[in-house]
Protein backbone atom coordinates (compact mmCIF):
# COMPACT_ATOMS: atom_id res chain seq x y z
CA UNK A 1 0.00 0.00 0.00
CA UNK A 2 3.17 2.37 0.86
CA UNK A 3 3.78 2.50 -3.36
CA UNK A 4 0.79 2.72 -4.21
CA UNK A 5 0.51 5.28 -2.25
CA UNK A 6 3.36 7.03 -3.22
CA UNK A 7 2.76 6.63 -6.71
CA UNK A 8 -1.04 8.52 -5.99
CA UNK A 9 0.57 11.28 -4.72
CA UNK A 10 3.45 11.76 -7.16
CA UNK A 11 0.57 11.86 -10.07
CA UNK A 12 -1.90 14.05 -7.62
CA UNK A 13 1.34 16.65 -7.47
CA UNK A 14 2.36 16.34 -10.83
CA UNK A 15 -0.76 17.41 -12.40
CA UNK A 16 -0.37 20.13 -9.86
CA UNK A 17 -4.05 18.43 -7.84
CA UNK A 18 -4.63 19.22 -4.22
CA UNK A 19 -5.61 16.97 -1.53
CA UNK A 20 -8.71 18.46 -1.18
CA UNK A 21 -9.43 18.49 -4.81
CA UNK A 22 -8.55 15.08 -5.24
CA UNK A 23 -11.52 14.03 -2.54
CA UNK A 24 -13.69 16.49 -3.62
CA UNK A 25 -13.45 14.45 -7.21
CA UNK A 26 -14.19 10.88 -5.93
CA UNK A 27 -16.42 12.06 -2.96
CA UNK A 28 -14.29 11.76 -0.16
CA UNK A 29 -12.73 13.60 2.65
CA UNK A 30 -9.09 14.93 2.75
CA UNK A 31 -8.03 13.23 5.42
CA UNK A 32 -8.99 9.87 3.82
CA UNK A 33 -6.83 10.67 0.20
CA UNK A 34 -3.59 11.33 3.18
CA UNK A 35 -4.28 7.70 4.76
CA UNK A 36 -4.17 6.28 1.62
CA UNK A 37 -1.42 8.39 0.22
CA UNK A 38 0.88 7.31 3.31
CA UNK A 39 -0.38 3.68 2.76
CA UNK A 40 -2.28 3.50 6.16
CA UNK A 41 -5.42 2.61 4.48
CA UNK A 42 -6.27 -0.28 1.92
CA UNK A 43 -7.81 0.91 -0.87
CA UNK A 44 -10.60 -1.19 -3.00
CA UNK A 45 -10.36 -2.19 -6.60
CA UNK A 46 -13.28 0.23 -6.78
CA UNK A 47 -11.58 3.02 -5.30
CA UNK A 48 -8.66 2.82 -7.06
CA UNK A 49 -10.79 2.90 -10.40
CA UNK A 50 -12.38 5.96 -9.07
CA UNK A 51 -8.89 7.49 -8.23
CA UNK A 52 -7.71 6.78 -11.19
CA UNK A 53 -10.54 8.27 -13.58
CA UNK A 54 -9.97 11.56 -11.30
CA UNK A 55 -6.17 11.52 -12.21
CA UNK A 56 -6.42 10.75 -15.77
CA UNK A 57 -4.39 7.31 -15.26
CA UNK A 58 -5.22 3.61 -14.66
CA UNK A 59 -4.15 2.85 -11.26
CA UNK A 60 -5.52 -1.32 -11.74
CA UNK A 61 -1.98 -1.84 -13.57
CA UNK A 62 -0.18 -0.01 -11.14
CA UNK A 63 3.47 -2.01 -10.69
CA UNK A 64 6.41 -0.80 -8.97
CA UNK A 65 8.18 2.13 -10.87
CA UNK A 66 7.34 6.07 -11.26
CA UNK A 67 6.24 8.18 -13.74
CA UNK A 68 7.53 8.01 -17.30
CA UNK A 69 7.73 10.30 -20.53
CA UNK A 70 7.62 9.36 -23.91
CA UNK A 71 8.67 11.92 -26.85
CA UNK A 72 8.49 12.26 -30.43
CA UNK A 73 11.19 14.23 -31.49
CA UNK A 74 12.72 15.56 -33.61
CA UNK A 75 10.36 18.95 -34.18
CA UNK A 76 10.92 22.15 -34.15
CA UNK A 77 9.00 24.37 -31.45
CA UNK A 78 7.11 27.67 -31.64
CA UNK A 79 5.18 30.02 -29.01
CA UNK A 80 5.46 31.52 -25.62
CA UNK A 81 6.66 30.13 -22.55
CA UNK A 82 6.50 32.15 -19.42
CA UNK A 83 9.36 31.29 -16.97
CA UNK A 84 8.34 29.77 -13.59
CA UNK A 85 9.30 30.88 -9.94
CA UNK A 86 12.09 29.24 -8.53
CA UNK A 87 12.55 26.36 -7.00
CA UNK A 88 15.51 27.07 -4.61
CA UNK A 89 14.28 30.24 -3.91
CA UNK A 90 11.10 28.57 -2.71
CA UNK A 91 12.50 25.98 -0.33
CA UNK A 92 14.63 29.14 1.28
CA UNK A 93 11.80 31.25 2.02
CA UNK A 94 9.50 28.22 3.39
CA UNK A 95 12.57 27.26 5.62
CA UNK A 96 12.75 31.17 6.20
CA UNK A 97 9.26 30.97 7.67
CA UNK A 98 9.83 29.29 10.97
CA UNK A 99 11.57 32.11 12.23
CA UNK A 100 8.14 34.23 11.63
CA UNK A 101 5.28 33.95 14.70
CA UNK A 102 3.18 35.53 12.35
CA UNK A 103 0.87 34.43 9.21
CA UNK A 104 3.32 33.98 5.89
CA UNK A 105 1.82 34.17 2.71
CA UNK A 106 3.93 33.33 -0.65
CA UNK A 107 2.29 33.71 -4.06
CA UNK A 108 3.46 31.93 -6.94
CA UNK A 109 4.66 29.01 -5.00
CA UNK A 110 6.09 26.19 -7.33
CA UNK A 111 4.32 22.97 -7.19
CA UNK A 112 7.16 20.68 -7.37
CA UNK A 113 8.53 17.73 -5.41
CA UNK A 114 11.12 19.51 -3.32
CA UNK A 115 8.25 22.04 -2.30
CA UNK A 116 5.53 19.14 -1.36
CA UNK A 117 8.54 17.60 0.61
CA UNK A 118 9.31 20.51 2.85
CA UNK A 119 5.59 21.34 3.22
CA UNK A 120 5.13 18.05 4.30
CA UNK A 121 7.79 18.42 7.10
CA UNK A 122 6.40 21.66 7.94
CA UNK A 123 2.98 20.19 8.83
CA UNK A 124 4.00 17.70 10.87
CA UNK A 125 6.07 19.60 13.18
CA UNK A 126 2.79 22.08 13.45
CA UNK A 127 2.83 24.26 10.94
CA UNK A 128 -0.91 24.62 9.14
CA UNK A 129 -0.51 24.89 5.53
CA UNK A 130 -3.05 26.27 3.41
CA UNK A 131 -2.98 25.96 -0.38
CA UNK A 132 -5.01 28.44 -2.48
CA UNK A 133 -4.32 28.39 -6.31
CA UNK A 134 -0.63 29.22 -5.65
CA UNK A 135 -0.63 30.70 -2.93
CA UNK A 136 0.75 28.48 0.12
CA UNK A 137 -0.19 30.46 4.05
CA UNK A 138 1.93 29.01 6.61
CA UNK A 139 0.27 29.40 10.31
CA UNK A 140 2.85 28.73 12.81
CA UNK A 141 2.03 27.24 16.29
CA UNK A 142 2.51 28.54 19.52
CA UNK A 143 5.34 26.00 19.59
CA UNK A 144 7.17 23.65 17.28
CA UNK A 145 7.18 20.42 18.14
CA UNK A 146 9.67 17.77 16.15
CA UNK A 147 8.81 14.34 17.90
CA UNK A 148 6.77 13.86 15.15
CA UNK A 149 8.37 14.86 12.19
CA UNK A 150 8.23 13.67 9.06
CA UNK A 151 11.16 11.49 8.48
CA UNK A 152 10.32 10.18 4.78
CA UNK A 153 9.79 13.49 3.66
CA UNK A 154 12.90 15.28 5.29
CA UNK A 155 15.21 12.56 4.26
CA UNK A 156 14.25 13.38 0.30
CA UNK A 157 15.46 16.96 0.50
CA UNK A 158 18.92 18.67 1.48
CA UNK A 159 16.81 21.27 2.00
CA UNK A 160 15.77 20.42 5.63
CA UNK A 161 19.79 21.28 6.64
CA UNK A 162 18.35 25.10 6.33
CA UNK A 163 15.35 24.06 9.47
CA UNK A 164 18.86 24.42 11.87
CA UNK A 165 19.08 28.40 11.39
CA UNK A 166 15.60 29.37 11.14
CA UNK A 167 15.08 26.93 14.63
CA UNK A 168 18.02 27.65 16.58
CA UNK A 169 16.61 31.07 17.51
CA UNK A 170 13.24 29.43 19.33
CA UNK A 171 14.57 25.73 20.44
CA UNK A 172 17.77 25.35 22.25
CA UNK A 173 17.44 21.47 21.78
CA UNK A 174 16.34 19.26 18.67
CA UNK A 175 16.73 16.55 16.51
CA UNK A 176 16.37 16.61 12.55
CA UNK A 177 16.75 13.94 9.85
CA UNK A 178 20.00 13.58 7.52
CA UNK A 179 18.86 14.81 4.52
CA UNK A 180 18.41 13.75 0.74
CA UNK A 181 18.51 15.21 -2.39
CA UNK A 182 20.21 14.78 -5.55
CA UNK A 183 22.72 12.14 -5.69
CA UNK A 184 26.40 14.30 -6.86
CA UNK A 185 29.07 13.26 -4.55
CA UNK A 186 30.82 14.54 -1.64
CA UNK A 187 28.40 17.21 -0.75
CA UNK A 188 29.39 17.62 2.43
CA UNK A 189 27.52 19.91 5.30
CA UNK A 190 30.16 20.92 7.54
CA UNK A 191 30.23 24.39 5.73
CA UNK A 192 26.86 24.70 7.43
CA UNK A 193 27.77 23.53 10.76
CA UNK A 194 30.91 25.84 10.24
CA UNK A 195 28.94 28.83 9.79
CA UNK A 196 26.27 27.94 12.60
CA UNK A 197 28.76 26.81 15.58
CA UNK A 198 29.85 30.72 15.71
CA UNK A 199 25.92 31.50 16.86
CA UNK A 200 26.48 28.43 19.74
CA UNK A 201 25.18 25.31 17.93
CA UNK A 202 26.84 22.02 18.33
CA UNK A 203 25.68 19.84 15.62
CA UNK A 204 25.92 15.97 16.78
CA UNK A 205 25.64 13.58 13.27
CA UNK A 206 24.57 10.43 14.27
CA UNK A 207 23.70 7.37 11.41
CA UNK A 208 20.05 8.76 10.92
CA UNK A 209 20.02 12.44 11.83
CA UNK A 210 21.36 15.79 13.33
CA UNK A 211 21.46 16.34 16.72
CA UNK A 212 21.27 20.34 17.21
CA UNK A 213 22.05 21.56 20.63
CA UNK A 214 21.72 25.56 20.95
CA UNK A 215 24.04 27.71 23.02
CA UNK A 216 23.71 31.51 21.81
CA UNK A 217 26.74 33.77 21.34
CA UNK A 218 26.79 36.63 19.49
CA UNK A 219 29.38 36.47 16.49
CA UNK A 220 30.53 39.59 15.27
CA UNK A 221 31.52 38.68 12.01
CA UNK A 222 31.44 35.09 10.36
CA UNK A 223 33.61 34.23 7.59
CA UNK A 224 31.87 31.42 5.44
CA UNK A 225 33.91 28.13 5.06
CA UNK A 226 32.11 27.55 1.44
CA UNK A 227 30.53 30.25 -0.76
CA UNK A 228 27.28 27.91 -0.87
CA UNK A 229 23.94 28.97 -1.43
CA UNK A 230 21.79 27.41 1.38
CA UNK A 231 25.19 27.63 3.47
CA UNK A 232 24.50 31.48 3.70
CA UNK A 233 21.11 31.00 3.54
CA UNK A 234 21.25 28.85 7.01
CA UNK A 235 23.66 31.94 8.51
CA UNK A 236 21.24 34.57 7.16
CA UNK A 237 18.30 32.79 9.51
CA UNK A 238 20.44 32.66 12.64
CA UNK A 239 21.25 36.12 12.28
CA UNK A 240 18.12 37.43 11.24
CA UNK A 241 16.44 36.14 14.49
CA UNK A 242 18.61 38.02 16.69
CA UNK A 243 18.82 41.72 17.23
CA UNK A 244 22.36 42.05 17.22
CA UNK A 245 24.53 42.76 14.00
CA UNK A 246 26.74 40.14 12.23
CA UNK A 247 28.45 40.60 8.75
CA UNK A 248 28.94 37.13 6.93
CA UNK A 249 31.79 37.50 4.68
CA UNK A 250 32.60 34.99 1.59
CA UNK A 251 29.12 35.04 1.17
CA UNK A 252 27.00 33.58 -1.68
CA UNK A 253 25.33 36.60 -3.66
CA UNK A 254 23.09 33.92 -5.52
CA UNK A 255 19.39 34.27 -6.98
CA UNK A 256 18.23 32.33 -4.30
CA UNK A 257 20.47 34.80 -1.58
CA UNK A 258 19.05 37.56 -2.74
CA UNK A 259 15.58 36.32 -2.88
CA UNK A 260 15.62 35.27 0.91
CA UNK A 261 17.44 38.82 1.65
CA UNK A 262 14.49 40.75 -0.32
CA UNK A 263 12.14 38.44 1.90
CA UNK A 264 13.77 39.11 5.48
CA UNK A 265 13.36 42.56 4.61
CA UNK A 266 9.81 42.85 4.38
CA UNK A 267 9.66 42.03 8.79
CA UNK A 268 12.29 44.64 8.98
CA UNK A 269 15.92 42.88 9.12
CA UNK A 270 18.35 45.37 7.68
CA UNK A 271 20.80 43.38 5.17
CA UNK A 272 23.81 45.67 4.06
CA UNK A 273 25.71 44.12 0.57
CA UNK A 274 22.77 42.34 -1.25
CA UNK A 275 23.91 41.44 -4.27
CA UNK A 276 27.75 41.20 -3.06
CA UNK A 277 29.87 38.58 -1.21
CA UNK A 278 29.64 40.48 2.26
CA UNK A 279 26.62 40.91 4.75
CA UNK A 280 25.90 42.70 7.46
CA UNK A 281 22.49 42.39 9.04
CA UNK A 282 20.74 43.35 12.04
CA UNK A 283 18.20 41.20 13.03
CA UNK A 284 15.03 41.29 15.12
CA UNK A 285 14.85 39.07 18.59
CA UNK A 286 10.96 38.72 17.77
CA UNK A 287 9.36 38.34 14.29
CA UNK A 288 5.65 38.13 14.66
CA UNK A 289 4.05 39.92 11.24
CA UNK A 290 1.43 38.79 8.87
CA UNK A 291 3.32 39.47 5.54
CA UNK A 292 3.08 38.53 2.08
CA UNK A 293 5.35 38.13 -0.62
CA UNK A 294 5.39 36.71 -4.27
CA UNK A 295 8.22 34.68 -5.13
CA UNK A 296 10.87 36.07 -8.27
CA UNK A 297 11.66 33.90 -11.25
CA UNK A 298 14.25 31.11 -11.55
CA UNK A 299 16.81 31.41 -13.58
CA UNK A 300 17.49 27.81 -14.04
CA UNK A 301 13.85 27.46 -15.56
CA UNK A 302 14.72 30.10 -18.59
CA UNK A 303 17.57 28.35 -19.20
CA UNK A 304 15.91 24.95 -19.59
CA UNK A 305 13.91 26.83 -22.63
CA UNK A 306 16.68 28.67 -23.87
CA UNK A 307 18.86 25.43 -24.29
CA UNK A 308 15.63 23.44 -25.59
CA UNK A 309 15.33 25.96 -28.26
CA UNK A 310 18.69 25.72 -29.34
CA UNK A 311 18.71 21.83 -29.31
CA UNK A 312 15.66 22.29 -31.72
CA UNK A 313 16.48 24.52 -33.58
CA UNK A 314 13.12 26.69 -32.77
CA UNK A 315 12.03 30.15 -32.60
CA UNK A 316 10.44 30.52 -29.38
CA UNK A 317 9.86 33.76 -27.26
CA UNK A 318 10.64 32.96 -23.08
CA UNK A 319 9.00 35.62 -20.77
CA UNK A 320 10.39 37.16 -17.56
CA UNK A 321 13.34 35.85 -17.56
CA UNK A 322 15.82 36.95 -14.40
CA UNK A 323 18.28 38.81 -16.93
CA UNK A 324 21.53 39.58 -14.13
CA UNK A 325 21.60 35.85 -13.36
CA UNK A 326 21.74 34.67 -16.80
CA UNK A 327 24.05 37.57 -18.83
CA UNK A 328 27.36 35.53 -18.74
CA UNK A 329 25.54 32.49 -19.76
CA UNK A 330 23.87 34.72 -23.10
CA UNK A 331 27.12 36.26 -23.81
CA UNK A 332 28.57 33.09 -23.96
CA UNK A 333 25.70 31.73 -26.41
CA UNK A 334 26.01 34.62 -28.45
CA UNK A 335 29.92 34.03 -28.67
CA UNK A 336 29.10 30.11 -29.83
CA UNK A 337 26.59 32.53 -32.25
CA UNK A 338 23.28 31.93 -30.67
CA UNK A 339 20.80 34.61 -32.17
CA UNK A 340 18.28 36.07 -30.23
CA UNK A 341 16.39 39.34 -29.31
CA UNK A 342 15.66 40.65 -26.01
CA UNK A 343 13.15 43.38 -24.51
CA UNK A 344 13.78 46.08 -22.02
CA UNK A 345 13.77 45.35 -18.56
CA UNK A 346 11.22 45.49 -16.09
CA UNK A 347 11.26 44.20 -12.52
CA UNK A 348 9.16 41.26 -10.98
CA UNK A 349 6.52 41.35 -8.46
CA UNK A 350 9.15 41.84 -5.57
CA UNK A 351 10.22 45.13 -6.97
CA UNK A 352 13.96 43.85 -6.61
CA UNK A 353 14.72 41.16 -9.51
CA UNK A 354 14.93 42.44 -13.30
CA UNK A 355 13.10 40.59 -15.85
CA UNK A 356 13.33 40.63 -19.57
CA UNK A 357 11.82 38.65 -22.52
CA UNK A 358 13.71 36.63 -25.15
CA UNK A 359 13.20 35.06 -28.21
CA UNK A 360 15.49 32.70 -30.06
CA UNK A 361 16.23 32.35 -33.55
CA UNK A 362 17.78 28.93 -35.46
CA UNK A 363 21.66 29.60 -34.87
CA UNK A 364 24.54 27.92 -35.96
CA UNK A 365 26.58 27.01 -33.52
CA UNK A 366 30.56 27.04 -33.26
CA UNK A 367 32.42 25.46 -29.74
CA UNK A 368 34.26 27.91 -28.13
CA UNK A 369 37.60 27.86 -27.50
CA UNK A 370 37.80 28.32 -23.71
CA UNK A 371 36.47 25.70 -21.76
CA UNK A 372 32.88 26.57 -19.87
CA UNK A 373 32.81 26.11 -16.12
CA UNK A 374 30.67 27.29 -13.26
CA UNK A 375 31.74 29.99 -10.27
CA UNK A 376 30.18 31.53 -7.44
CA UNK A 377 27.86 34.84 -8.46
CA UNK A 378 28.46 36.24 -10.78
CA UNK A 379 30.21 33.85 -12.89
CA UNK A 380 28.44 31.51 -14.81
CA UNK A 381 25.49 29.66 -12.61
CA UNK A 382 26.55 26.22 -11.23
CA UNK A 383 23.12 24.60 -11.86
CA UNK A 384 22.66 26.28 -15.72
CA UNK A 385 26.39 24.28 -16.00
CA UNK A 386 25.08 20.95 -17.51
CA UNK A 387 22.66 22.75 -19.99
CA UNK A 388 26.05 23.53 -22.17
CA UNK A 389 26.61 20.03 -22.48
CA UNK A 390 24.00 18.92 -24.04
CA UNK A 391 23.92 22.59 -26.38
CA UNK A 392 27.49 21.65 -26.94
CA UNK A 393 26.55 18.23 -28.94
CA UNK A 394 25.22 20.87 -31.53
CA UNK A 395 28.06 23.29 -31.78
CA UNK A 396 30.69 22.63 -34.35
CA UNK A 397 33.53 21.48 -33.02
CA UNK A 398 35.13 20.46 -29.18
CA UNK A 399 33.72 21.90 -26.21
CA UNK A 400 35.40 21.35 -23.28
CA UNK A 401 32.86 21.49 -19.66
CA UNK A 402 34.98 21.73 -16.44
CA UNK A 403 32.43 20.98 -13.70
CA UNK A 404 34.85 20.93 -10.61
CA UNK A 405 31.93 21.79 -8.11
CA UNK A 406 30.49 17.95 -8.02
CA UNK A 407 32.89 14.79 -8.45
CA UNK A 408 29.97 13.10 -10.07
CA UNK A 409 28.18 15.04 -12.21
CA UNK A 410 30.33 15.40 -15.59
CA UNK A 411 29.91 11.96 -15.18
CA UNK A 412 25.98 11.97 -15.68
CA UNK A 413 26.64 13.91 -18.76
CA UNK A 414 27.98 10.72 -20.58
CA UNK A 415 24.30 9.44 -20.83
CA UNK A 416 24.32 11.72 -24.12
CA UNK A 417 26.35 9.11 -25.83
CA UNK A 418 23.01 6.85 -25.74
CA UNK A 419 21.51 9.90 -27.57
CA UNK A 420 24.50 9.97 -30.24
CA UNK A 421 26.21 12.53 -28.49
CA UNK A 422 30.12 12.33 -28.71
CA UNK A 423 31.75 12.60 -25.57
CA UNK A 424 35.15 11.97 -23.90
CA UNK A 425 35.22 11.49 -20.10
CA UNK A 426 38.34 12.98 -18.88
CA UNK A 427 38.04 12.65 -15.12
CA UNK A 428 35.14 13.07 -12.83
CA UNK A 429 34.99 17.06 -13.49
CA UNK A 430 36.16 17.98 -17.41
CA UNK A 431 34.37 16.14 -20.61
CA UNK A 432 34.82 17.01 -23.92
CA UNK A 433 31.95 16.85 -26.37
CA UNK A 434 32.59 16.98 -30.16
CA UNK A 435 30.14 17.86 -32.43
CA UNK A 436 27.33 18.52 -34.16
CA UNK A 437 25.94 15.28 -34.07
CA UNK A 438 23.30 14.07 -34.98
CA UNK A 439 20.60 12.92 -32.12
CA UNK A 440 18.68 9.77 -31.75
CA UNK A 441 15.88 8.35 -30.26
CA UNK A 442 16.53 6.09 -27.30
CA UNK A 443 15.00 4.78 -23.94
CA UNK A 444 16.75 6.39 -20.60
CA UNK A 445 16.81 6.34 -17.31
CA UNK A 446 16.73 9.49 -15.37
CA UNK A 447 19.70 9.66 -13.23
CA UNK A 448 18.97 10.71 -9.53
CA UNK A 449 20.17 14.37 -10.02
CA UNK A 450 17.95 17.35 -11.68
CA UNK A 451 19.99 19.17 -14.09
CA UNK A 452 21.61 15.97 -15.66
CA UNK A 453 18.17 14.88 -15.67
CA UNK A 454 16.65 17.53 -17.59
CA UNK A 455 19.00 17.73 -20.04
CA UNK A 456 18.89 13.77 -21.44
CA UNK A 457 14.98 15.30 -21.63
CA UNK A 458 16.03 18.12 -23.74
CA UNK A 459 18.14 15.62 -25.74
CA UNK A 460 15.34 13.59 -26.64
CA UNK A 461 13.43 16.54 -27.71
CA UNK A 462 16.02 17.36 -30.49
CA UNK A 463 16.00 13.34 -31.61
CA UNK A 464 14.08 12.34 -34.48
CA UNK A 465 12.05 9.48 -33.37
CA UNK A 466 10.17 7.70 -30.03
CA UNK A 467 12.23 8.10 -26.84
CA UNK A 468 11.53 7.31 -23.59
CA UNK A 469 12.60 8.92 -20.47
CA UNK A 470 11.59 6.46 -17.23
CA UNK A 471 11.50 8.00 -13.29
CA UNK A 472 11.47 11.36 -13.67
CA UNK A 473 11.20 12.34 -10.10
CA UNK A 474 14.07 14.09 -10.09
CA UNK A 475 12.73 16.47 -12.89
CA UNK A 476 9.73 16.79 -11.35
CA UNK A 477 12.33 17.96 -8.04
CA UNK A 478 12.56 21.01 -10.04
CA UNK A 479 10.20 21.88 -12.58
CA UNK A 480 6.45 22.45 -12.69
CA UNK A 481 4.33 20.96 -15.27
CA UNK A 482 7.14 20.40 -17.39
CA UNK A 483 5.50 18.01 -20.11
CA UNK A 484 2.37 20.48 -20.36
CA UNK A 485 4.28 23.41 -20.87
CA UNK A 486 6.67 21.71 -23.73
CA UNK A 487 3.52 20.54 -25.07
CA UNK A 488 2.28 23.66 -25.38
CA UNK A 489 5.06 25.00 -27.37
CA UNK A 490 4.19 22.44 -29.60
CA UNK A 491 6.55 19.34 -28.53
CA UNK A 492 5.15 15.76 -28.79
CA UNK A 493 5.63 14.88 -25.00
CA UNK A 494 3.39 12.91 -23.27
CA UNK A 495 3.24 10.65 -19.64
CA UNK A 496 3.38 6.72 -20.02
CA UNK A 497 0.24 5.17 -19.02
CA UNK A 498 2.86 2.71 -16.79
CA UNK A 499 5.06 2.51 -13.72
């Protein structure tokens, strides 16, 4: 009953279907769609049937496996894609929201895997969560309270690291579960434990989980041991829930950094240096405010489009896209010659993050001579990285991609090969890739990691012929809707009626 289950709810959230909406559909209660979702009821041939006509799939075959894509491809693509908010910027702010007493409201809230997961350890530690449309309210209770926390959902995302800085300023003792994610090596959290032991915290790490024990001090300055993302994401909490001022220096000046800044802001945290690699912010010993905020646009997501037009060889026009966190990656394009036009800026719903339009033209690629690799902000984004690979298999002649961030990941790009891509592994971090070549049709595997993921999936879009692209979970990690907004642009993209 725990896969079917699981399998119920990966559909429900892919098609982007509420609880409630679910049970509303088969005339049933909410609560009865979560017992069966977490396999503590047994579900009848009948109701399965009736679950099944609801989400558009037959759940009588059901057999161990997730959900699968199939794609013609091969065509070129045309129309308007409007770029979706973003992910890590979505799991920061919901982690931010433990440190407020108040009523948070986010609009625009992704729903993706990584986002369900997080929710889901948000509720049961106490938090209510109330979905309207896109817009997610987070209630907080008087107190958390982690005895019964979600284990199977924390241990799915990294994310739940980021709980420590947001809960060390109400609970001097707890526990949390070692967390998940994407599969890409030696990923290591001390950075994080690093950063936090200068605000008191001892972090114990025991086989199945953290063991946080809280005793405050008041750093003055921090200097970060790792320019990560959710490493100064996790100091930015601790600090912000204090009234005292700390500067972090070394510090990530990320989309996702900047986002969570632009957030804090709104209860009245002073941040000093967004946008740079040094912070200085003076927190509040009590946030208690009803606030509201609508979350900026991912980077990451316009990229997906912008390589899947290239791949394709389409003219396609990609709204509000986050233009300062994607110029190096553009001027790069346009140096491999990668037409395109772009409008004048205008800023997102925040206020804060500048947006532009683009729209791609057929190009003719050429490799460039330098190799590409990813930096810290503002150099080129480490998660837009693997997108060149797979735009690389189109570009006349020998690219060479350095990814030194993640010992496994160039790795992961060698699946092209099974796509007719022409790669040569030479250690964990550098690959070259010769090309053009010409793409084929083929049945994959996603690997457990997003952006490798994604771009076998944009592979298969530029391959004349049937492919198949089996577990997509980790896509579906990151991305909203994914096969119903290709298909909309005209790509034949469709789920497997299998598991």
């Amino acid at each position: 009953m725990n896969h079917i289950g699981t399998n119920i709810a990966d559909i429900r959230e892919t098609i982007g279907m509420t609880q409630s909406d679910l049970a509303k559909k088969i005339k049933t209660t909410q609560s009865a769609i979560a017992r069966i979702e977490s396999g503590r009821q047994n579900v009848s041939a009948d109701m399965l049937k009736r679950i099944g006509k609801a989400l558009g799939k037959n759940l009588i075959t059901l057999s161990p496996g997730t959900v699968n894509v199939v794609i013609n491809g091969g065509k070129k693509l045309s129309g308007t894609i409007e770029t979706n908010t973003s992910k890590n910027g979505a799991v920061a702010l919901l982690c931010a929201s433990l440190l407020n007493k108040g009523t948070t409201t986010l609009h625009k809230m992704p729903r993706i895997e990584e986002v369900h997961r997080i929710i889901e350890v948000l509720e049961s530690i106490g938090m209510r969560v109330d979905w309207n449309g896109t817009t997610v309210t987070l209630t907080p209770p008087k107190k958390y309270n982690l005895n019964n926390i979600d284990r199977v959902a924390a241990e799915k995302t990294r994310s739940i690291v980021m709980f420590i800085g947001s809960l060390m300023n109400t609970l001097d003792t707890f526990s949390l579960p070692q967390s998940g994610g994407c599969k890409l090596g030696s990923r290591t959290v001390r950075p994080h434990f690093y950063a936090l032991e200068n605000f008191g915290v001892n972090i114990k790490t025991t086989e199945k989980a953290f063991e946080v024990q809280v005793k405050t001090k008041k750093p003055k300055e921090i200097i970060l041991y790792e320019s990560g993302d959710t490493v100064t994401e996790n100091a930015l909490f601790a600090a912000a829930g204090r009234s005292d001022t700390t500067t972090i220096k070394y510090a990530s000046a990320n989309y996702m950094v900047q986002e969570v800044c632009a957030f804090l802001q709104l209860f009245g945290v002073r941040i000093e240096g967004v946008g740079t690699t040094t912070l200085t912010i003076t927190g509040l010993s009590d946030i208690d405010q009803d606030i509201e905020y609508t979350l900026a646009e991912d980077p990451t997501d316009s990229m997906f489009f912008l390589a899947t037009a290239i791949v394709t060889n389409s003219n396609i026009t990609i709204t509000r896209c986050p233009i300062e966190f994607l110029e190096l990656e553009l001027l790069k394009l346009e140096k491999m010659g990668f037409k395109y036009t772009k409008s004048k800026p205008y800023f997102s719903h925040n206020g804060v993050t500048k947006l532009v339009d683009i729209t791609t033209k057929p190009s003719k690629l050429v490799a460039l001579h330098e190799k590409i690799h990813p930096s810290v902000y503002p150099g080129l984004n480490i998660d837009n990285l693997p997108f060149f690979a797979v735009i690389a298999t189109q570009a006349e002649g020998q690219t060479l991609i350095h990814d030194w961030v993640y010992e496994k990941r160039a790795i992961y790009f060698t699946e092209l090969d099974k796509l007719g891509a022409d790669t040569v592994l030479a250690d964990p971090h550098r690959i070259y890739i010769n090309g053009p070549t010409k793409l084929r049709a083929t049945e994959l595997i996603c690997p457990p990691a997003l952006r490798p993921a994604t771009i076998l999936l944009i592979g298969m879009l530029g391959a004349s012929g049937q492919s198949v692209l089996r577990n997509i979970y980790s896509i579906n990690r990151g991305y909203e809707k994914l096969v119903e907004r290709l298909g909309g642009l005209g790509a034949e993209i469709s789920y497997l009626d299998e598991f």
